[in-house]
Protein backbone atom coordinates (compact mmCIF):
# COMPACT_ATOMS: atom_id res chain seq x y z
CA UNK A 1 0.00 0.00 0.00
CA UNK A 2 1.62 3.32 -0.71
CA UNK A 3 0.33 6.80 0.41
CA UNK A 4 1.36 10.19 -1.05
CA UNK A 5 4.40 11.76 -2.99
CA UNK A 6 7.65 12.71 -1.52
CA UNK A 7 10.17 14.28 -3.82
CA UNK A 8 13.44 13.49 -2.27
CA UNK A 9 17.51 13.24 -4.08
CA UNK A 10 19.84 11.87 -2.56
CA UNK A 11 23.24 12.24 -2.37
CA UNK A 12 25.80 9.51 -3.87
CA UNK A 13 27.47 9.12 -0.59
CA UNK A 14 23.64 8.42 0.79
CA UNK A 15 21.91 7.19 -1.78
CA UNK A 16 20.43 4.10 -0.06
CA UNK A 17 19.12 5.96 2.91
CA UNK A 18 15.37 6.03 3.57
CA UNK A 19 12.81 8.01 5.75
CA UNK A 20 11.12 5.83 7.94
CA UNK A 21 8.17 7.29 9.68
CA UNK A 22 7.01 6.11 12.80
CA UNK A 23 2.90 7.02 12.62
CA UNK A 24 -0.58 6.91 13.63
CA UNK A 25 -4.25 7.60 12.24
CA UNK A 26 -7.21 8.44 14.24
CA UNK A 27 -8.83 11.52 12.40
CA UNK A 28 -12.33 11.78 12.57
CA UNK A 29 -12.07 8.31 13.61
CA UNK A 30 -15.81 6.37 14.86
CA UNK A 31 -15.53 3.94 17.37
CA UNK A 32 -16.02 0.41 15.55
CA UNK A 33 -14.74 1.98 12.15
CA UNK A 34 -11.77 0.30 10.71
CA UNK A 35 -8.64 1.98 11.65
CA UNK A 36 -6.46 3.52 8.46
CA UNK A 37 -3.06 1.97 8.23
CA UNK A 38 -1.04 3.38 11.09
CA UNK A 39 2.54 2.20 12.00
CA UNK A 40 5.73 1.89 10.26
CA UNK A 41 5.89 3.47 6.51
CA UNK A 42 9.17 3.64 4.04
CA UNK A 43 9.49 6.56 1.06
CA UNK A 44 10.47 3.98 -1.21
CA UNK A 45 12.48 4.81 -4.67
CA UNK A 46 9.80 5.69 -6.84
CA UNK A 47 8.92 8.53 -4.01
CA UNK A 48 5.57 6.88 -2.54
CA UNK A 49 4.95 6.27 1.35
CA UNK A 50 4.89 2.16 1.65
CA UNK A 51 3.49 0.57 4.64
CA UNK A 52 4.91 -1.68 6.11
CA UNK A 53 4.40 -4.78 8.57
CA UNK A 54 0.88 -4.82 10.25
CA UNK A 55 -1.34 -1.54 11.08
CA UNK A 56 -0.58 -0.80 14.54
CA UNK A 57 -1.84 2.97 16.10
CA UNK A 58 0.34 3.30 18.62
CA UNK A 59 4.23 3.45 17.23
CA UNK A 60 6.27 6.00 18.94
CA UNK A 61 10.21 5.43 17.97
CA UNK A 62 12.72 3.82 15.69
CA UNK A 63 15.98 2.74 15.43
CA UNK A 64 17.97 0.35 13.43
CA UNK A 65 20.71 -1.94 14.05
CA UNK A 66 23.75 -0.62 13.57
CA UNK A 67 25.84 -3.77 11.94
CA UNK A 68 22.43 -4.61 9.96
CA UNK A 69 20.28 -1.53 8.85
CA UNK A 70 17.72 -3.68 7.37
CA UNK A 71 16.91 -4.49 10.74
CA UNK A 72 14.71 -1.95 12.61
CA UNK A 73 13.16 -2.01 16.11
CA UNK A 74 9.95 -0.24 17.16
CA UNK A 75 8.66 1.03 20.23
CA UNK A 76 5.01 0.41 19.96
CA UNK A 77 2.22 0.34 22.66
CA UNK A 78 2.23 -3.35 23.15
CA UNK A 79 6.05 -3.63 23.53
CA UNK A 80 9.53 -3.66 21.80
CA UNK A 81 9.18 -4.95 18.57
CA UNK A 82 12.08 -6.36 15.45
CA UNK A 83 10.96 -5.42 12.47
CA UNK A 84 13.99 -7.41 9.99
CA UNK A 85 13.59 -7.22 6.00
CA UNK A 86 13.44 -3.75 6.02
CA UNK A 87 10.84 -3.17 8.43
CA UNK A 88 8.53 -6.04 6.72
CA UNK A 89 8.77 -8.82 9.25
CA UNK A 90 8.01 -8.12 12.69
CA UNK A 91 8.69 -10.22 15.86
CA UNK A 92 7.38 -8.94 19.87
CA UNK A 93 10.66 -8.60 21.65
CA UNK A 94 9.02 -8.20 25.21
CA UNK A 95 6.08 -9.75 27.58
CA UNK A 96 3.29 -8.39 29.00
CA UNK A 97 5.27 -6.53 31.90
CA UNK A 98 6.50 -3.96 29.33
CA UNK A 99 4.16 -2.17 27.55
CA UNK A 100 3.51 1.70 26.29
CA UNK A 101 7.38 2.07 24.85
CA UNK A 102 8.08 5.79 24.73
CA UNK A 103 11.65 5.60 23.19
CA UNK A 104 14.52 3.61 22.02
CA UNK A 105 17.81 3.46 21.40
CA UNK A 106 19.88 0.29 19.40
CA UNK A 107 23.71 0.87 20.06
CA UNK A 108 26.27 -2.26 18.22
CA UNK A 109 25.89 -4.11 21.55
CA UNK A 110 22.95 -3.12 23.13
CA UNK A 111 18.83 -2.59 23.29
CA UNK A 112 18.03 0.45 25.70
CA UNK A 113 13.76 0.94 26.33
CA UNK A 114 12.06 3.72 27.68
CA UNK A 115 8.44 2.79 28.67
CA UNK A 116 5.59 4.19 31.15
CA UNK A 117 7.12 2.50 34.09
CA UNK A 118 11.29 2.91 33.58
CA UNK A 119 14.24 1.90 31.51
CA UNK A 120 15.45 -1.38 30.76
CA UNK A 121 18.13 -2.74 29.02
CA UNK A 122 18.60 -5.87 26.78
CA UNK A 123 22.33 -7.40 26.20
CA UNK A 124 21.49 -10.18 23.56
CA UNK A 125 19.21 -8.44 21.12
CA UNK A 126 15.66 -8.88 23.30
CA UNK A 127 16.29 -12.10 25.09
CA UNK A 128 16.55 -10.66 28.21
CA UNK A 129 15.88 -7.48 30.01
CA UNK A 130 17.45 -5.68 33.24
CA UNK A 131 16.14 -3.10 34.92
CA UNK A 132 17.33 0.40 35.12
CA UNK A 133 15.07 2.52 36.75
CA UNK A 134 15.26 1.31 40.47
CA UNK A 135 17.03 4.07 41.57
CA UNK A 136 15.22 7.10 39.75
CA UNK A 137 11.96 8.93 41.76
CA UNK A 138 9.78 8.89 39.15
CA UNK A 139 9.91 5.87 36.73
CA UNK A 140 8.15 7.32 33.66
CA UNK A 141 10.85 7.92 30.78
CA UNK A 142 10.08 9.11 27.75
CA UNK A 143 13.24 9.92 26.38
CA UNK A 144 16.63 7.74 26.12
CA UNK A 145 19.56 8.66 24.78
CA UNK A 146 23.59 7.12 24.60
CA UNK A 147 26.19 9.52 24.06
CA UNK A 148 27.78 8.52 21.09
CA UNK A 149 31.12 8.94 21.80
CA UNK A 150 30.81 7.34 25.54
CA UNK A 151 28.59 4.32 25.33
CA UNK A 152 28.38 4.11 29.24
CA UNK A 153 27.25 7.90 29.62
CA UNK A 154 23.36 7.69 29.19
CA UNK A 155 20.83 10.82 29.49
CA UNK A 156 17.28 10.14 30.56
CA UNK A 157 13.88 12.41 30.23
CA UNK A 158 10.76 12.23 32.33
CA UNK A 159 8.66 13.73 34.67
CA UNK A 160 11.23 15.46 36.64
CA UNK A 161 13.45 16.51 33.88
CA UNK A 162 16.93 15.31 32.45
CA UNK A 163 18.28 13.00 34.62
CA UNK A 164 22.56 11.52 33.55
CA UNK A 165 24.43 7.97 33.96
CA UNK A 166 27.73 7.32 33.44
CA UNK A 167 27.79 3.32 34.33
CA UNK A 168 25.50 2.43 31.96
CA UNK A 169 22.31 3.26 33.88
CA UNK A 170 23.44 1.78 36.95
CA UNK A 171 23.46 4.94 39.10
CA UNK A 172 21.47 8.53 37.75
CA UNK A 173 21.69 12.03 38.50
CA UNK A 174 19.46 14.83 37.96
CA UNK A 175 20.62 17.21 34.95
CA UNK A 176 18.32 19.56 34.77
CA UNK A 177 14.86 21.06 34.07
CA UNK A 178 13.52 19.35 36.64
CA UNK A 179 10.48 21.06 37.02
CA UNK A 180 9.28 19.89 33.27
CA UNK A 181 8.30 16.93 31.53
CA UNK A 182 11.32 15.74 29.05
CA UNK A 183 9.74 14.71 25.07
CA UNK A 184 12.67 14.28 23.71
CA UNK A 185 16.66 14.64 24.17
CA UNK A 186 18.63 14.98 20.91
CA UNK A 187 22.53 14.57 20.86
CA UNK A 188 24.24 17.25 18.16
CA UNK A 189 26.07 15.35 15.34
CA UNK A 190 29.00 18.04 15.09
CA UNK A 191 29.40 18.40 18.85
CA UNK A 192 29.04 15.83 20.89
CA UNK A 193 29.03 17.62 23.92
CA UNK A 194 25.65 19.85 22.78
CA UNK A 195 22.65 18.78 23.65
CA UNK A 196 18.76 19.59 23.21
CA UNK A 197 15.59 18.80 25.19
CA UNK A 198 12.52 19.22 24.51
CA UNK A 199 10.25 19.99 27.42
CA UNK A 200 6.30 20.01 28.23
CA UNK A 201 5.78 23.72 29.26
CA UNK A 202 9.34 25.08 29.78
CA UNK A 203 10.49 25.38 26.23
CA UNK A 204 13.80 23.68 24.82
CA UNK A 205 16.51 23.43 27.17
CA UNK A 206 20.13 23.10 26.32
CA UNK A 207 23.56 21.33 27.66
CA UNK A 208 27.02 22.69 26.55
CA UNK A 209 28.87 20.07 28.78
CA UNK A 210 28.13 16.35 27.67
CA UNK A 211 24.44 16.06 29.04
CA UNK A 212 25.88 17.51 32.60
CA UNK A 213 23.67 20.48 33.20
CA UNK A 214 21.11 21.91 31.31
CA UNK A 215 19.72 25.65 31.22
CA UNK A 216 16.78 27.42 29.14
CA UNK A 217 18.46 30.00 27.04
CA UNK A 218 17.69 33.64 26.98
CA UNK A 219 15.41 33.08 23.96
CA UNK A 220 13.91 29.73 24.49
CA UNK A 221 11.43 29.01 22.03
CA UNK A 222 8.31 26.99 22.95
CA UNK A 223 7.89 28.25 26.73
CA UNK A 224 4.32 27.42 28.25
CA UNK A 225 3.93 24.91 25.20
CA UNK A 226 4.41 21.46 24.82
CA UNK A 227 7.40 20.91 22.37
CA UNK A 228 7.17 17.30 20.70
CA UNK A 229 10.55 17.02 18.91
CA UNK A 230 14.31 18.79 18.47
CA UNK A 231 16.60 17.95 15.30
CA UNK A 232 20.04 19.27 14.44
CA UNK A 233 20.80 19.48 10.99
CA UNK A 234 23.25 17.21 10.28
CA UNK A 235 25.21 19.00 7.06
CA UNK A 236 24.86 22.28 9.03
CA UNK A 237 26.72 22.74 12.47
CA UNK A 238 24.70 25.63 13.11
CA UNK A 239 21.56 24.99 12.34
CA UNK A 240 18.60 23.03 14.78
CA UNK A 241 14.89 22.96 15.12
CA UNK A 242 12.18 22.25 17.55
CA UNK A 243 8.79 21.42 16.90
CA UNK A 244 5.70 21.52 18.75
CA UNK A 245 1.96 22.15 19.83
CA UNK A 246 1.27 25.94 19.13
CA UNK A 247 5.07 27.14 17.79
CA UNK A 248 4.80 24.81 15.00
CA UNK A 249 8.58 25.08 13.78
CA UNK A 250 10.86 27.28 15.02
CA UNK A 251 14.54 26.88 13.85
CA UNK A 252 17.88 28.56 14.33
CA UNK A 253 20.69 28.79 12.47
CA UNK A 254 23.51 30.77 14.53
CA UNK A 255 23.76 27.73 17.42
CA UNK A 256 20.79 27.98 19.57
CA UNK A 257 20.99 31.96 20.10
CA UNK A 258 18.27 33.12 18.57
CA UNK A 259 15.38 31.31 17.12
CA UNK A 260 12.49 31.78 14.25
CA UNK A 261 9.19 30.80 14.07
CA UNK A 262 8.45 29.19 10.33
CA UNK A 263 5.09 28.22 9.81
CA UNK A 264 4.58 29.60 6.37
CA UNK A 265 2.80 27.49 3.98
CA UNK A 266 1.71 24.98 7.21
CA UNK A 267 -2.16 24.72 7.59
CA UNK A 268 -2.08 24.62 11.15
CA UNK A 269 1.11 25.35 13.83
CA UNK A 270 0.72 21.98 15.84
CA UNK A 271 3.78 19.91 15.25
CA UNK A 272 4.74 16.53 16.12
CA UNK A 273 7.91 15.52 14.71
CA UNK A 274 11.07 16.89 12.43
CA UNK A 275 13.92 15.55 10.94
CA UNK A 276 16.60 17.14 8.71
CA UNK A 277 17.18 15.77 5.07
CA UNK A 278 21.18 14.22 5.61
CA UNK A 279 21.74 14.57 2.29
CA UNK A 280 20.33 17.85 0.94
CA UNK A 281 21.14 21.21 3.18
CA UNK A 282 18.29 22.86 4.11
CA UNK A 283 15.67 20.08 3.82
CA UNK A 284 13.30 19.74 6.52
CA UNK A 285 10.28 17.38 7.17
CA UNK A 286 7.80 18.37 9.48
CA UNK A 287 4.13 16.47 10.93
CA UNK A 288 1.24 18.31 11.18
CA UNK A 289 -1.11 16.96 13.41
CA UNK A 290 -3.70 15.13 11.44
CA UNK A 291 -3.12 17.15 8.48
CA UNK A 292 0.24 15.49 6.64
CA UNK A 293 4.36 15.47 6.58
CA UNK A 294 4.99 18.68 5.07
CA UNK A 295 8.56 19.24 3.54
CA UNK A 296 10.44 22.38 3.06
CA UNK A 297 13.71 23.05 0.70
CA UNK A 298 14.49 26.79 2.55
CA UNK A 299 15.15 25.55 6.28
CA UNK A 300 11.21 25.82 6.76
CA UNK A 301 10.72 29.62 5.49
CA UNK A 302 8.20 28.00 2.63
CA UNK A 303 6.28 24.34 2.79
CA UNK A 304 4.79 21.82 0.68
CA UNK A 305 2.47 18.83 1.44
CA UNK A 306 4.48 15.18 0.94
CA UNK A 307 2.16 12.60 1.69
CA UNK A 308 0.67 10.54 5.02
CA UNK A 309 -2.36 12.65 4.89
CA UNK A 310 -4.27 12.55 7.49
CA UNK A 311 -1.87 10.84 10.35
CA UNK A 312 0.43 11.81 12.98
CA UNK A 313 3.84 11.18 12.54
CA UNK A 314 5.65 10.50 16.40
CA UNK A 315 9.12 9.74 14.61
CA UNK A 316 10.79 9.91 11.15
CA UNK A 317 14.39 8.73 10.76
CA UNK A 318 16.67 8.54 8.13
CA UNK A 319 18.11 5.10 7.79
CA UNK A 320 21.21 4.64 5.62
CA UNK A 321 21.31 1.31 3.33
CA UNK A 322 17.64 0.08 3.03
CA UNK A 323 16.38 1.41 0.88
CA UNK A 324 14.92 -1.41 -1.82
């Protein structure tokens, strides 16, 4: 089944990547109706949205391993899920004590979860789980993140905040923002001791010193909102967004001093998720709630419609050397 048009080059160095989109579909939805195909789609070459593996409503995150792209793993609402093939065959990963994933995160030798009650932690690709949470207040997490340049430094969001490990989850201390609710906690590709987080009411918050304190800036965009989603572009140091209900998109391109609002050419300002194009500067993608993914070629200043009308995108990655 494919959905949509998506207009997308790619680069020779990234010519097998593909956006994966991690989505939902509930508008004007009756109880009993059949549910529209919600879950896992793939722009495939010919610049369609395929869906993939079964219709499931509740997908919130994606990742893919990192010695087999093909392979992908899903947080969904019933549990962690391997989607191999290219997202087309899916296995259940986890029993019935982990439900409502909120985030993942696949690293070359291990499965981190975030879910409604903690973090857990699989060594052997979902065979087995430990627990991570015990010693953190509040065990709702919906954001997990592994430095990529220290595998055993890990950075948590939820309820209260940003909250740091650095044995591998074993021991956690608070970061920062801990008056807010943590959506989402982005690592900058150019600098790996930059970090974003977006919060639920207190804006985006940022860390200049690996994940070890975070502050709101003078000009923090998204304050007494809910803010869904933070990218960094990845062929632009400079440049990051954040994304959100009521700001829409708001991007800046001088580091994080000063942001703009860009909602031109959106039909409504209520954003769930971004990403950044790897391959062509000044690409963005951008959800609208219920309306489609919208794309824009001028760092968001204009927008077009690409496709998945009518759902709610929670993720979109770009996944190198899938692409089929």
């Amino acid at each position: 089944m494919k959905y949509g048009f998506l207009f997308l080059t790619a680069l020779p160095l990234l010519a097998q990547s593909s956006l994966y989109v991690a989505a939902g579909a509930a508008k004007e939805y009756v109880v009993g109706a059949k549910l529209a195909a919600s879950g896992l789609f793939r722009q495939t070459a010919t610049r369609e949205w395929e869906h993939l593996g079964y219709s499931i409503p509740f997908l919130f995150a994606l990742d893919s391993d990192p010695a087999d792209p093909s392979t992908l793993y899903l947080a969904a609402g019933n549990g962690l899920i391997r989607a191999s093939n290219g997202g087309r065959d899916w296995t259940i990963l986890t029993g019935s004590d982990i439900t409502e994933l909120r985030d993942l995160v696949v690293t070359p030798t291990t499965i981190y979860i975030a879910h409604s009650h903690g973090l857990r932690v699989s060594k052997d690709r979902g065979k087995t789980w430990t627990e991570l949470s015990a010693r953190l207040h509040r065990k709702y997490t919906e954001a997990i993140r592994v430095d990529r340049t220290k595998p055993e430094v890990l950075l948590a969001g939820g309820e209260e905040g940003v909250f740091r490990s650095e044995d591998s989850g074993q021991t956690w201390k608070p970061a920062g923002a801990g008056s807010y609710q943590i959506m989402r906690l982005e690592q900058s590709p150019h600098d790996p001791c930059f970090w974003l987080a977006a919060t639920q009411g207190g804006g985006v918050y940022a860390s200049h010193d690996c994940g070890k304190t975070f502050e709101s800036p003078s000009e923090a965009p998204g304050v007494g909102k809910t803010l869904y989603d933070v990218a960094f572009d990845p062929t632009t140091p400079a440049r990051m967004a954040v994304g959100g209900w009521g700001p829409g998109v708001t991007v800046s391109e001088d580091g994080g001093k000063t942001w703009q609002a860009r909602n031109s050419g959106l039909p409504r300002s209520d954003v769930s998720a971004l990403v950044f194009d790897p391959a062509i500067p000044g690409r963005i993608y951008a959800s609208v709630h219920e309306e489609a993914i919208y794309v824009s070629d001028d760092v968001g200043r204009s927008w077009k419609p690409s496709g998945m009308e009518g759902r709610v995108a929670n993720r979109m990655k770009f996944i190198p050397g899938v692409a089929k």
